[in-house]
C-alpha atoms as a PDB file:
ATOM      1  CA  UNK A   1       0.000   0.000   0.000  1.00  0.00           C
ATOM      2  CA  UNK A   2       1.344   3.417  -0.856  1.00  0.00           C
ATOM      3  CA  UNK A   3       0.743   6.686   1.884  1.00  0.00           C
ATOM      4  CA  UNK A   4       0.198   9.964  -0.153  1.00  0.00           C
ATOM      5  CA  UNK A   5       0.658  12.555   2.528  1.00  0.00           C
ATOM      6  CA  UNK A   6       0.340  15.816   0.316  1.00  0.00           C
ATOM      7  CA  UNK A   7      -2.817  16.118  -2.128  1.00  0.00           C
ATOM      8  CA  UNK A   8      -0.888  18.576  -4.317  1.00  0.00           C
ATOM      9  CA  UNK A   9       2.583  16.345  -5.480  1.00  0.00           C
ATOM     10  CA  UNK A  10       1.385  13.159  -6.167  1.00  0.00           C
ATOM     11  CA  UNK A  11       2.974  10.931  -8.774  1.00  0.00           C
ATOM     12  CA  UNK A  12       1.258  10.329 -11.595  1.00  0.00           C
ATOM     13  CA  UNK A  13       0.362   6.386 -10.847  1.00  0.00           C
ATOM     14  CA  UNK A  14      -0.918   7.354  -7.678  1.00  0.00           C
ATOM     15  CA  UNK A  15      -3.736   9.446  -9.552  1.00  0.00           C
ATOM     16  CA  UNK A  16      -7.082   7.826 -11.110  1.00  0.00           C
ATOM     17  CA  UNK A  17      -8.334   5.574  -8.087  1.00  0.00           C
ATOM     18  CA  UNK A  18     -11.349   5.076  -6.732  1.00  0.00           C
ATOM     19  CA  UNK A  19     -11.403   5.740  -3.472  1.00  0.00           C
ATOM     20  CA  UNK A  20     -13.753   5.784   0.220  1.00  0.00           C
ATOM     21  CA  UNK A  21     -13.576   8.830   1.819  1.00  0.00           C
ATOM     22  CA  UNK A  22     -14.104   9.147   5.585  1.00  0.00           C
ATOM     23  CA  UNK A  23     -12.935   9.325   8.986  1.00  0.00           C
ATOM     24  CA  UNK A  24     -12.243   5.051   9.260  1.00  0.00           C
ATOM     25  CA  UNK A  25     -11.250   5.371  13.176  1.00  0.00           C
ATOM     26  CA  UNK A  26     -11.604   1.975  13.966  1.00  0.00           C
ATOM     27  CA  UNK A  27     -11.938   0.714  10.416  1.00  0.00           C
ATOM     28  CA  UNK A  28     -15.283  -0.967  12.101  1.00  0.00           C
ATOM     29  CA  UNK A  29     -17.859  -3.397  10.030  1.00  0.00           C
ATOM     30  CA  UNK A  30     -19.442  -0.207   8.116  1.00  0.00           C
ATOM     31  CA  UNK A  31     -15.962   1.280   6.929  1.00  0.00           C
ATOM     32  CA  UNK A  32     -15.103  -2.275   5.932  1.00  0.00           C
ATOM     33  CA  UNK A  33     -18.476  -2.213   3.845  1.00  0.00           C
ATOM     34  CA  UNK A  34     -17.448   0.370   2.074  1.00  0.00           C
ATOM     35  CA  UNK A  35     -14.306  -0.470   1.552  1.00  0.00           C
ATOM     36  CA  UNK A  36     -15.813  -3.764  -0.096  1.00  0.00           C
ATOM     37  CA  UNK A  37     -18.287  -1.466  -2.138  1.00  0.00           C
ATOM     38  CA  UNK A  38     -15.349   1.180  -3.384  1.00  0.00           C
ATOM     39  CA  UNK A  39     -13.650  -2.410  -4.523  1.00  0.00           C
ATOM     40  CA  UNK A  40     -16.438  -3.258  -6.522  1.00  0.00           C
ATOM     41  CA  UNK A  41     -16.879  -0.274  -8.432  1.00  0.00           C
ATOM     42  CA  UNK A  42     -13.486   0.559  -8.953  1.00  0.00           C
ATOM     43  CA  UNK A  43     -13.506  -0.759 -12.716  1.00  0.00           C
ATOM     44  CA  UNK A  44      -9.935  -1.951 -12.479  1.00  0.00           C
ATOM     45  CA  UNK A  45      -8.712   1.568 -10.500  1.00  0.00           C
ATOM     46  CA  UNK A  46      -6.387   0.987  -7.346  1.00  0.00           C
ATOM     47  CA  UNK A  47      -8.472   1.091  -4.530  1.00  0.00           C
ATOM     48  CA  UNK A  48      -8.385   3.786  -1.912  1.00  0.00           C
ATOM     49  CA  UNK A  49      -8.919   5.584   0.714  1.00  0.00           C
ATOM     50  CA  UNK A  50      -9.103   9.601   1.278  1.00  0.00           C
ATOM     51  CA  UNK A  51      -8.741  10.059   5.285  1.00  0.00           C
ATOM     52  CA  UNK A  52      -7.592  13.344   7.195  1.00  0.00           C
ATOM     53  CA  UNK A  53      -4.435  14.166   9.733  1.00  0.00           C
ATOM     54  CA  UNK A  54      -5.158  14.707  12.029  1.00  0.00           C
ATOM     55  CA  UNK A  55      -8.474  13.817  12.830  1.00  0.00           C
ATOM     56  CA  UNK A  56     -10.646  16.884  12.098  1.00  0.00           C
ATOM     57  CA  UNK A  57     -12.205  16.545  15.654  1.00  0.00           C
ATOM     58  CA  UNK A  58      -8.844  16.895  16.974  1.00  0.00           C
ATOM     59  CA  UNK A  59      -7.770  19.859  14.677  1.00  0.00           C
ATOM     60  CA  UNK A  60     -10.951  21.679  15.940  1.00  0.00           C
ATOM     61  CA  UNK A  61     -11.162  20.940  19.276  1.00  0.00           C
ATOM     62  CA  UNK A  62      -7.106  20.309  20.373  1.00  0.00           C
ATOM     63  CA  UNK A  63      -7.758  20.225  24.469  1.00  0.00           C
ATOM     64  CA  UNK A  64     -10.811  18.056  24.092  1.00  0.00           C
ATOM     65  CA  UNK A  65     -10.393  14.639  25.754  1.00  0.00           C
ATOM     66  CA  UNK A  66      -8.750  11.765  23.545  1.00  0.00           C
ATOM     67  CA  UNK A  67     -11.391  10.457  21.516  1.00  0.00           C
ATOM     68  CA  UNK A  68      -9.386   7.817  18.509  1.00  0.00           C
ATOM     69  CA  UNK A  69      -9.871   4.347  18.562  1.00  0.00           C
ATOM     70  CA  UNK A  70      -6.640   4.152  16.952  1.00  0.00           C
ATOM     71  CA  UNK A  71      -3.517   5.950  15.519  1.00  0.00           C
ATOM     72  CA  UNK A  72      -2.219   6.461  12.214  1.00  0.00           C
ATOM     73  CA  UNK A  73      -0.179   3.976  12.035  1.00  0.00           C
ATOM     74  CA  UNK A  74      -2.621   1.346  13.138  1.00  0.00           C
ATOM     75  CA  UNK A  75      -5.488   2.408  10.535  1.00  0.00           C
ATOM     76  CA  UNK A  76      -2.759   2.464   7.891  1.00  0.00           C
ATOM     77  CA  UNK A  77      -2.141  -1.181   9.195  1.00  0.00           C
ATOM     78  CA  UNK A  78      -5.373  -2.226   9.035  1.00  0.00           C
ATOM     79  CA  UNK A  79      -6.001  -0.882   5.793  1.00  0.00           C
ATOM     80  CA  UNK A  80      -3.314  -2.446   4.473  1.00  0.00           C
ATOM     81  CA  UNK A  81      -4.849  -6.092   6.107  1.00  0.00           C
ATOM     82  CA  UNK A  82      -7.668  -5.422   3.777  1.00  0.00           C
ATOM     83  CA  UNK A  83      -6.118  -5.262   0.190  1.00  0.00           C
ATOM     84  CA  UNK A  84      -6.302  -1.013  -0.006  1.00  0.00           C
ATOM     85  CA  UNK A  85      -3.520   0.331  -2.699  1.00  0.00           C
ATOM     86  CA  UNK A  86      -3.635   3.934  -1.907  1.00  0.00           C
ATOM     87  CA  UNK A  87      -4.004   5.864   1.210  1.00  0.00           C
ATOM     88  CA  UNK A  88      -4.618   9.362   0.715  1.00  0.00           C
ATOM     89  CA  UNK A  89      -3.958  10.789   3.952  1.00  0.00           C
ATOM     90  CA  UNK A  90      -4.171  14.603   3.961  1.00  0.00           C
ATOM     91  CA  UNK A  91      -3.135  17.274   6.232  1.00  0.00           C
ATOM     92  CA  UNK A  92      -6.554  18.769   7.743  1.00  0.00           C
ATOM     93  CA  UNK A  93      -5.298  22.397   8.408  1.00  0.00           C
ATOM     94  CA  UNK A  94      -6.544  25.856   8.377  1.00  0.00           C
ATOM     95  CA  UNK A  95      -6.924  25.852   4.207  1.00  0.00           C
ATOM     96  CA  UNK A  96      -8.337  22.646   3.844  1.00  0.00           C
ATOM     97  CA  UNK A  97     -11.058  23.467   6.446  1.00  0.00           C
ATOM     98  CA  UNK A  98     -12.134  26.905   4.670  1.00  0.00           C
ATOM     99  CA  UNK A  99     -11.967  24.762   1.588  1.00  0.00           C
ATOM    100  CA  UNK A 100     -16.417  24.883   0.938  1.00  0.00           C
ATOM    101  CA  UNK A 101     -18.187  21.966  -0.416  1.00  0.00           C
ATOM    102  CA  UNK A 102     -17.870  22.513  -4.090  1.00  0.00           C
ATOM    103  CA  UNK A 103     -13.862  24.001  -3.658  1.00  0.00           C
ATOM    104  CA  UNK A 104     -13.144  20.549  -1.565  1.00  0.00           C
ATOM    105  CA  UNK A 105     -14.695  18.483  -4.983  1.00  0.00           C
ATOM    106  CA  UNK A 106     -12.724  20.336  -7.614  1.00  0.00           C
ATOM    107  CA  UNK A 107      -9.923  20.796  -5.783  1.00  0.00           C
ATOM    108  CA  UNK A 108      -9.031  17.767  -3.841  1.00  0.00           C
ATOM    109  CA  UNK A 109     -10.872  14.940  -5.495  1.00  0.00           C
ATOM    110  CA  UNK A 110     -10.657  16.516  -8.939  1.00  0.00           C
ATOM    111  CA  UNK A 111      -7.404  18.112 -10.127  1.00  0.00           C
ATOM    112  CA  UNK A 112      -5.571  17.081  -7.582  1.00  0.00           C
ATOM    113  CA  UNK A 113      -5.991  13.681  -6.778  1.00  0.00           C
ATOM    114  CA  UNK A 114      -7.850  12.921 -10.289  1.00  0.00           C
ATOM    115  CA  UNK A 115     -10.048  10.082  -8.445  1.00  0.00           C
ATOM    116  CA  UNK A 116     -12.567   8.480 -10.567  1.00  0.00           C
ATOM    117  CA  UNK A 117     -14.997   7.540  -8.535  1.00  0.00           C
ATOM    118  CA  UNK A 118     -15.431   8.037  -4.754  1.00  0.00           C
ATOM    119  CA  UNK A 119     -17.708   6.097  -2.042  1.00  0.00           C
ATOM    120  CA  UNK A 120     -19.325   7.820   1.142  1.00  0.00           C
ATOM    121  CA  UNK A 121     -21.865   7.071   3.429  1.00  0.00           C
ATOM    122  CA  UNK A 122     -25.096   8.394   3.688  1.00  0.00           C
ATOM    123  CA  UNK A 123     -24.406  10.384   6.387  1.00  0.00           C
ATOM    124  CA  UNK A 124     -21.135  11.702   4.939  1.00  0.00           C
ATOM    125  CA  UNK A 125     -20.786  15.352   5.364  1.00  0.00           C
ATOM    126  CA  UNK A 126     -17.790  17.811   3.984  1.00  0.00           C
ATOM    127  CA  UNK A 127     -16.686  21.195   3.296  1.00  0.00           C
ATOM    128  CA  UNK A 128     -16.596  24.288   5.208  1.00  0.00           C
ATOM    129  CA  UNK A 129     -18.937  23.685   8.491  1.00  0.00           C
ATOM    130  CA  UNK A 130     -19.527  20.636   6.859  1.00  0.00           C
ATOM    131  CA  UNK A 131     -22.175  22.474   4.618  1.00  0.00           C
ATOM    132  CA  UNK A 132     -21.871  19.646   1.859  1.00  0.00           C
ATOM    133  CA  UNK A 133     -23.802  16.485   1.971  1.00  0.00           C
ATOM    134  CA  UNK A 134     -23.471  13.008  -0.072  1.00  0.00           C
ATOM    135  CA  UNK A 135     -26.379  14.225  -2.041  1.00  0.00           C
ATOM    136  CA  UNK A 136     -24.637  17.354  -2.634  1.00  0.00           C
ATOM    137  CA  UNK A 137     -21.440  15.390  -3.440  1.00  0.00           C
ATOM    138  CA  UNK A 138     -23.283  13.356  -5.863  1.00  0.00           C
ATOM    139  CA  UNK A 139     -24.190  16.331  -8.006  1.00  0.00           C
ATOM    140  CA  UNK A 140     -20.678  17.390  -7.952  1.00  0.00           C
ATOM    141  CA  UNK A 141     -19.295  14.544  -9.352  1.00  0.00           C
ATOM    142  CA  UNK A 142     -22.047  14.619 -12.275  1.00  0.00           C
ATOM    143  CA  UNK A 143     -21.137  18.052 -12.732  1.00  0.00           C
ATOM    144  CA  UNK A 144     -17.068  17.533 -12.669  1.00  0.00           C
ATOM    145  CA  UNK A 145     -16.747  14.043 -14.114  1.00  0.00           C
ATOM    146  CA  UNK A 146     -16.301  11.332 -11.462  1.00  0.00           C
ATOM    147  CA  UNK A 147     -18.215   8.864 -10.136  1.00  0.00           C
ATOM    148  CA  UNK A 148     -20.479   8.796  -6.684  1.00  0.00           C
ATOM    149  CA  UNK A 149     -21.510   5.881  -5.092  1.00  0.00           C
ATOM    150  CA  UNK A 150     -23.154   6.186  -1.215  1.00  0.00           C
ATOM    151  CA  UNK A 151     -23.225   3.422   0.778  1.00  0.00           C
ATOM    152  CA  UNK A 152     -25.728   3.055   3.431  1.00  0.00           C
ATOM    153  CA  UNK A 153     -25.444   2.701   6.916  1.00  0.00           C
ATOM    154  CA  UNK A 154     -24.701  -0.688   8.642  1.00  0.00           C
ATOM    155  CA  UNK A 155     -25.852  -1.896  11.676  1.00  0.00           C
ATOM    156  CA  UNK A 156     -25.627  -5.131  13.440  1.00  0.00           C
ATOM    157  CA  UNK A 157     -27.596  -6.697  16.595  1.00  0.00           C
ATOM    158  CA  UNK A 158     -26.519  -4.194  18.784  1.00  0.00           C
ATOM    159  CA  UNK A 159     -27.554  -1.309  16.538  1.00  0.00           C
ATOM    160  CA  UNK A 160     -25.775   0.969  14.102  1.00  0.00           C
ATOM    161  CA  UNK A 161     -22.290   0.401  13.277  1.00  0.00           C
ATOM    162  CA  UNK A 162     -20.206   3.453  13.864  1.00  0.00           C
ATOM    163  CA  UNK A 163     -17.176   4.703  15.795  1.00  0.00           C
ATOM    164  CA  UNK A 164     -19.081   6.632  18.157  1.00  0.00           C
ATOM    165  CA  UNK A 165     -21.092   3.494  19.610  1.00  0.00           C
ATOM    166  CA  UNK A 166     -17.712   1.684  19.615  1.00  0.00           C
ATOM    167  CA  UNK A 167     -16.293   4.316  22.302  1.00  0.00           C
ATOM    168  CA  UNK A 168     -19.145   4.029  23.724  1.00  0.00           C
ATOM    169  CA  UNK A 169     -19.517   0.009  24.917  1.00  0.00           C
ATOM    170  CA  UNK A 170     -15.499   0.483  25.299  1.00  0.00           C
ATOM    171  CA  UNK A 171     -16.674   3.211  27.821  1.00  0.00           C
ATOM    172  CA  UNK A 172     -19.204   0.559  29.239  1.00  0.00           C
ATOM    173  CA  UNK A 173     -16.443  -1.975  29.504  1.00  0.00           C
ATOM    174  CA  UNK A 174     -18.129  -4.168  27.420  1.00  0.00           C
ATOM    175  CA  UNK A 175     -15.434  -5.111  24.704  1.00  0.00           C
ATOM    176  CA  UNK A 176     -17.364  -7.986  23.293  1.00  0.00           C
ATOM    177  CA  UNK A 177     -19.854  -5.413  21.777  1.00  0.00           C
ATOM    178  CA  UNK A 178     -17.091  -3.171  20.698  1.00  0.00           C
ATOM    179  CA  UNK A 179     -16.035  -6.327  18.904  1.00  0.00           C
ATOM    180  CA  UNK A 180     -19.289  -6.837  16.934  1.00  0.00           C
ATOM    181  CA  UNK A 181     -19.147  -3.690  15.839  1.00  0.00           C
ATOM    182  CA  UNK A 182     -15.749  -3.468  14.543  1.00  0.00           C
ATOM    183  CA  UNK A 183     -15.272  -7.075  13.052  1.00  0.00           C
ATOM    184  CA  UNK A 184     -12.352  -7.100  15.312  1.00  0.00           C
ATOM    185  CA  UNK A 185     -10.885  -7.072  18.718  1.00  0.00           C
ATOM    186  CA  UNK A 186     -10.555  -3.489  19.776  1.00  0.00           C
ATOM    187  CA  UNK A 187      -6.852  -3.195  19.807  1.00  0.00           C
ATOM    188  CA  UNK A 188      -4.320  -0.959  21.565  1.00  0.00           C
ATOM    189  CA  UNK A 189      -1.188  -0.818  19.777  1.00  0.00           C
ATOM    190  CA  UNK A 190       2.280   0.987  20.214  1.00  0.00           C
ATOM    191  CA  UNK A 191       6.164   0.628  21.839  1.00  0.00           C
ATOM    192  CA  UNK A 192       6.745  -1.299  24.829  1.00  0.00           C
ATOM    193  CA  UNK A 193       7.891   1.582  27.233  1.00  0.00           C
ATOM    194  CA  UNK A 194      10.153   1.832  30.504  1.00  0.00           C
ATOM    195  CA  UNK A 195       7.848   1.670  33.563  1.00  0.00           C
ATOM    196  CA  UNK A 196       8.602   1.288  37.707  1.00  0.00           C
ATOM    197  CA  UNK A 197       9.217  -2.361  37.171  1.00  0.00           C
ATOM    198  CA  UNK A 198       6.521  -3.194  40.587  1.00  0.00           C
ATOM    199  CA  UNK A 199       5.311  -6.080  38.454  1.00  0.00           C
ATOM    200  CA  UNK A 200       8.568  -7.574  38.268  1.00  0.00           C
ATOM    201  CA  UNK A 201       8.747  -7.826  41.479  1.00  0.00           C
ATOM    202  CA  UNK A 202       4.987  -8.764  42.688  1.00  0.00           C
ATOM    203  CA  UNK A 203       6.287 -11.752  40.464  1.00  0.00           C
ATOM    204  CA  UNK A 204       3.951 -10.756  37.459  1.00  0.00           C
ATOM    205  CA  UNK A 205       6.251  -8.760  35.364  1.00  0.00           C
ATOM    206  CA  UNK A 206       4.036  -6.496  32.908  1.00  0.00           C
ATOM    207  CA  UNK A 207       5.184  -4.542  29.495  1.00  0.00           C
ATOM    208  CA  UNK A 208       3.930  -1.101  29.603  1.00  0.00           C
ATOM    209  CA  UNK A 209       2.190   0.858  26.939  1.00  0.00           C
ATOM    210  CA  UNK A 210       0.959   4.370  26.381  1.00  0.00           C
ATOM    211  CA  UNK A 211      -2.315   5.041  25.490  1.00  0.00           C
ATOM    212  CA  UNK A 212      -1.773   9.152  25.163  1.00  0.00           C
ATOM    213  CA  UNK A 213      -4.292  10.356  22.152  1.00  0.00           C
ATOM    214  CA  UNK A 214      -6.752   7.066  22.286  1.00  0.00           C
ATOM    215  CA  UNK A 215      -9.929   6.682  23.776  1.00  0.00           C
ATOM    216  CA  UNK A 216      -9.218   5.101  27.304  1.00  0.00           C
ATOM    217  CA  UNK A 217     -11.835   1.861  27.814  1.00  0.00           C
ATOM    218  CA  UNK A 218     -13.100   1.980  30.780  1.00  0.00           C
ATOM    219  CA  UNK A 219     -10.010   1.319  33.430  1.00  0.00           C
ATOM    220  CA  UNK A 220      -9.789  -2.303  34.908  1.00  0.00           C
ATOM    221  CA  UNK A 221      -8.647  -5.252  33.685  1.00  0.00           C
ATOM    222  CA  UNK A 222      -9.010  -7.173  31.288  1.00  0.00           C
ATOM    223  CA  UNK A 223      -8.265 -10.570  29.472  1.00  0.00           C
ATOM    224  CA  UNK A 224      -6.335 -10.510  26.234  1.00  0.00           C
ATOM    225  CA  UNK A 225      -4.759 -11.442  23.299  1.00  0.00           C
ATOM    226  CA  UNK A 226      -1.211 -10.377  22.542  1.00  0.00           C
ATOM    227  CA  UNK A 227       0.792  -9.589  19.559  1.00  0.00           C
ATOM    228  CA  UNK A 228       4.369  -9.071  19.833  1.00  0.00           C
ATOM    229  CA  UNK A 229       4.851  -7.307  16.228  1.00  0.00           C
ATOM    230  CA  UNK A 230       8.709  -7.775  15.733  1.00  0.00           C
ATOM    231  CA  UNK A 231      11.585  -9.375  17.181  1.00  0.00           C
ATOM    232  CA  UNK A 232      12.749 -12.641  18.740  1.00  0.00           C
ATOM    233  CA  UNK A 233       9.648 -13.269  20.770  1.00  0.00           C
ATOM    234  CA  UNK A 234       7.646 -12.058  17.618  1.00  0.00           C
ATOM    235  CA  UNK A 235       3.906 -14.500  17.964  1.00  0.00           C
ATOM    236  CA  UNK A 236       0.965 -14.236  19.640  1.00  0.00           C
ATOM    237  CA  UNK A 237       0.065 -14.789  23.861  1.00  0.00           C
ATOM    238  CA  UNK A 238      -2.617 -15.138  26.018  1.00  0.00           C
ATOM    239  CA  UNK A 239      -2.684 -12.365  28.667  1.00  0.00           C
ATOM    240  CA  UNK A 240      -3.900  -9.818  31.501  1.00  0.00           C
ATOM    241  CA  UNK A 241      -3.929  -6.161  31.120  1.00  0.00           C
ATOM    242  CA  UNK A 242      -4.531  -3.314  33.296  1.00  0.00           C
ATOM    243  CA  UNK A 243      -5.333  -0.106  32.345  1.00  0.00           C
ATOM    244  CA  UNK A 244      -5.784   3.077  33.797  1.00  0.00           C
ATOM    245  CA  UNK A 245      -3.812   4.844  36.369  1.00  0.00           C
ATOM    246  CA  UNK A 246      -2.636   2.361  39.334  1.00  0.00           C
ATOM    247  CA  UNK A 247      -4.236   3.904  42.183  1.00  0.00           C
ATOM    248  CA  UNK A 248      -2.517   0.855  44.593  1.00  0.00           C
ATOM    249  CA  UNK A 249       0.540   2.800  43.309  1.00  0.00           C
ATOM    250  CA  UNK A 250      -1.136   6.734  43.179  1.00  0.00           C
ATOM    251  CA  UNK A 251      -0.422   6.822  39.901  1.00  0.00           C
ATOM    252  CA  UNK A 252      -1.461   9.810  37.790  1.00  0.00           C
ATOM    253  CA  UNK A 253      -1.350   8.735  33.958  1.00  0.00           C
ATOM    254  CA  UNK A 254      -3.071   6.471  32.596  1.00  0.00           C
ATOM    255  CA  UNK A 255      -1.377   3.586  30.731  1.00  0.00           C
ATOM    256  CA  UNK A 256      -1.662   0.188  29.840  1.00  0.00           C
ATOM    257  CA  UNK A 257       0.571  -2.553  31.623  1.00  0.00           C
ATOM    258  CA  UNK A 258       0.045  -6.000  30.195  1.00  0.00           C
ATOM    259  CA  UNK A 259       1.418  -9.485  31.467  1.00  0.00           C
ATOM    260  CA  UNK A 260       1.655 -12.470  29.241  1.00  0.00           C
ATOM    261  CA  UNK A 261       1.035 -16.122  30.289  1.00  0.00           C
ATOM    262  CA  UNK A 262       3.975 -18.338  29.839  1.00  0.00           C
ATOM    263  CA  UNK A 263       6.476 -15.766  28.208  1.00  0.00           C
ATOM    264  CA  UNK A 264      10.045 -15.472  29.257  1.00  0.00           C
ATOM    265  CA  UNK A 265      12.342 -12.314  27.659  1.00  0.00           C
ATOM    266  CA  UNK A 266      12.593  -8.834  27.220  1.00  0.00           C
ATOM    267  CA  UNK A 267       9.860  -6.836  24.966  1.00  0.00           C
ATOM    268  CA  UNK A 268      11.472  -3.532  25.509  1.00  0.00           C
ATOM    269  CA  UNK A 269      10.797  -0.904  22.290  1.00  0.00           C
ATOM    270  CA  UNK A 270       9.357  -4.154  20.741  1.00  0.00           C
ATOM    271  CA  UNK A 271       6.290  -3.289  19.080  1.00  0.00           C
ATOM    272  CA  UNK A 272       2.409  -5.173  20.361  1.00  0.00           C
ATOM    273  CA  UNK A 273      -0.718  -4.836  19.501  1.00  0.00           C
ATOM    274  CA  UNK A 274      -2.785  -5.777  22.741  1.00  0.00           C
ATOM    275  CA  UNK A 275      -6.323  -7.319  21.980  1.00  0.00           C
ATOM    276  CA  UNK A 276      -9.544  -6.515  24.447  1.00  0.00           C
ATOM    277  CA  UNK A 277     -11.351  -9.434  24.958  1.00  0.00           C
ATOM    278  CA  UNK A 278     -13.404  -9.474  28.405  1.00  0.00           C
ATOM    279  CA  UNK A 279     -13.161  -6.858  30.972  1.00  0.00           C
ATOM    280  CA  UNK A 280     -12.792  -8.795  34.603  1.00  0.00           C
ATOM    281  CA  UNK A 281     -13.546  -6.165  37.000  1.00  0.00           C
ATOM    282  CA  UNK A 282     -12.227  -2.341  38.246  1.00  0.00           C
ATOM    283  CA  UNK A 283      -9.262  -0.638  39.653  1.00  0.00           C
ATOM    284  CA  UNK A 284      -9.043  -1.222  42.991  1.00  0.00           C
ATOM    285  CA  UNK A 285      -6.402  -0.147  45.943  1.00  0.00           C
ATOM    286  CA  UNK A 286      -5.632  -2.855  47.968  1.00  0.00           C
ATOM    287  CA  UNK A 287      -5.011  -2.899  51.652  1.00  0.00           C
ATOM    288  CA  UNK A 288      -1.293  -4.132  51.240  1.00  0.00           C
ATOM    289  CA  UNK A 289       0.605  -6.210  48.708  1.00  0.00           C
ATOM    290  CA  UNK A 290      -0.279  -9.772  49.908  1.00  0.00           C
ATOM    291  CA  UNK A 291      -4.322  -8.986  49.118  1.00  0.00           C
ATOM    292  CA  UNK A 292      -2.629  -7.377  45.452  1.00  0.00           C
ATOM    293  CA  UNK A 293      -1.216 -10.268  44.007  1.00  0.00           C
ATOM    294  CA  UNK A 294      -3.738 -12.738  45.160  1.00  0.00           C
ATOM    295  CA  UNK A 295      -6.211 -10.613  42.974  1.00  0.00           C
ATOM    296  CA  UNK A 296      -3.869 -10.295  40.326  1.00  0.00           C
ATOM    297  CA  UNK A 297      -3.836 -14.710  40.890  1.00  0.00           C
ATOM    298  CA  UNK A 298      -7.315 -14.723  40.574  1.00  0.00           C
ATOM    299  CA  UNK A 299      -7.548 -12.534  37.446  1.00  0.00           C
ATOM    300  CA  UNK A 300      -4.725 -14.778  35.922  1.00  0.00           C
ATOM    301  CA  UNK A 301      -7.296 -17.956  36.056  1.00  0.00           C
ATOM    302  CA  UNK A 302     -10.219 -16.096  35.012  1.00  0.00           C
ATOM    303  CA  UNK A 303      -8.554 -14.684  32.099  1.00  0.00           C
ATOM    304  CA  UNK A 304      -7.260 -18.033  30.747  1.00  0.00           C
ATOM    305  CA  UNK A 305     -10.283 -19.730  31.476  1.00  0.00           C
ATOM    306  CA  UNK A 306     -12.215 -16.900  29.370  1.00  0.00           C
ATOM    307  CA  UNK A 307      -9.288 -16.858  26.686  1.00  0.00           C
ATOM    308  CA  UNK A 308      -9.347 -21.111  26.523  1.00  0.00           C
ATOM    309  CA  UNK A 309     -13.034 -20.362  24.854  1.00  0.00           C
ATOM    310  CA  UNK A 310     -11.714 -17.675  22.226  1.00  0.00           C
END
């Protein structure tokens, strides 16, 4: 998959595809619909995908509480999972945003990016104040020569698909939902970073993430799958994770500190991608240390049990 950063020097062969345009945080069951729809209209163009960096939520609204369900890198990777030759990703800044509906068509989709054909969903809106509709987008691509396809919304049996609800059961601490929705474990993904080492020495030694930008489930723990992405212990584990901010320990920031059954080594700066599957219960602060790690026991059974049935 090739990443087209800037709209306006693009190489010739990365012009002419047909391409979804949206948000895809998540890349959920409705993104991957139409994804499958932009495929099947492409008429032999490379498939893609117009997104925005950063997310326009976050470029209008910078101190607002982390909202993504994922990073850049981890959308790009998931696109990539699903067979996507071009990823558009432009800069949303302070021109593209005053671009209005009809400047964003010509300009963008048009003469810069030449893309014949182009798949939103119905409730796809663009342009300055987001004045333009699909409707709207529709009639521009009569008017300026590419295609228009809108895709309707999904939903499954817990209601419509979309990244909002996602946040929202993640918020609930109900993962398994979140899952439905997105076609996928919800993932947290990123660099094993330096922590205080206390697992080590309760005698469950953890690898520590950051989850700085991304929507933070609801904090507990939970039972998960892990991916180590590179290196010698490169495969996937069974786990236990804890997220939030340690209140047995005070702690402040919240983070993501994950121990993996039956795994000897060192993950430092390796790369995992840490899979929600059940949340087991809240953060608690224990009366000493003893009463700690016989919960963290406890969780340590439950979780395999649970992750023997996945």
């Amino acid at each position: 998959m090739r990443i087209i950063r800037d709209p306006f020097f693009i190489a010739p062969e990365d012009r002419g595809a047909a391409a979804a345009i949206g948000n895809f945080d998540g890349v959920h069951l409705g993104h991957q619909a139409v994804i499958d729809l932009t495929r099947s209209v492409a008429n032999g163009a490379p498939l893609g995908i117009l997104t925005f960096e950063p997310h326009p939520r976050e470029y209008f609204a910078p101190n607002a509480p982390p909202f993504r369900l994922m990073n850049a890198a981890s959308k790009a990777s998931r696109l990539e999972k699903l067979d996507v030759e071009r990823l558009y990703q432009v800069p949303f800044n302070e021109a593209l945003a005053a671009l209005t509906p009809e400047e964003f068509a010509q300009t963008i989709i048009k003469d810069h990016l030449g893309l014949t054909h182009v798949v939103v969903g119905e409730d796809f809106c663009f342009g300055q104040g987001r004045a333009g509709t699909a409707q709207d987008l529709k009639a521009f691509g009569l008017e300026m020569g590419f295609g228009v396809t809108i895709a309707p919304l999904l939903a499954t049996t817990s209601g419509d698909v979309s990244s909002t609800a996602i946040r929202q059961s993640l918020t609930d601490g109900t993962p398994r939902i979140a899952a439905e929705m997105l076609g996928h474990w919800h993932r947290i993904d990123g660099p094993v970073i330096s922590g205080e080492q206390r697992g080590r020495d309760l005698g469950y030694p953890t690898a520590n993430m950051s989850i700085e930008g991304l929507h933070p489930p609801k904090f507990g723990v939970y039972a998960v799958k892990v991916d180590v992405l590179e290196g010698p212990h490169k495969g996937t584990y069974d786990g236990a994770a804890s997220i939030g901010i340690r209140p047995m320990f005070d702690g402040d920031v919240p983070n993501c500190e994950t121990y993996l059954f039956d795994f000897s080594g060192d993950l430092y700066g390796a790369r995992l991608s840490i899979a929600l599957v059940d949340y087991l219960r809240g953060e608690e602060k224990f009366d000493g240390l003893d009463a700690l790690i016989a919960q963290i026991d406890a969780d340590c059974v439950r979780a395999r049990e649970i992750l023997n049935d996945v």
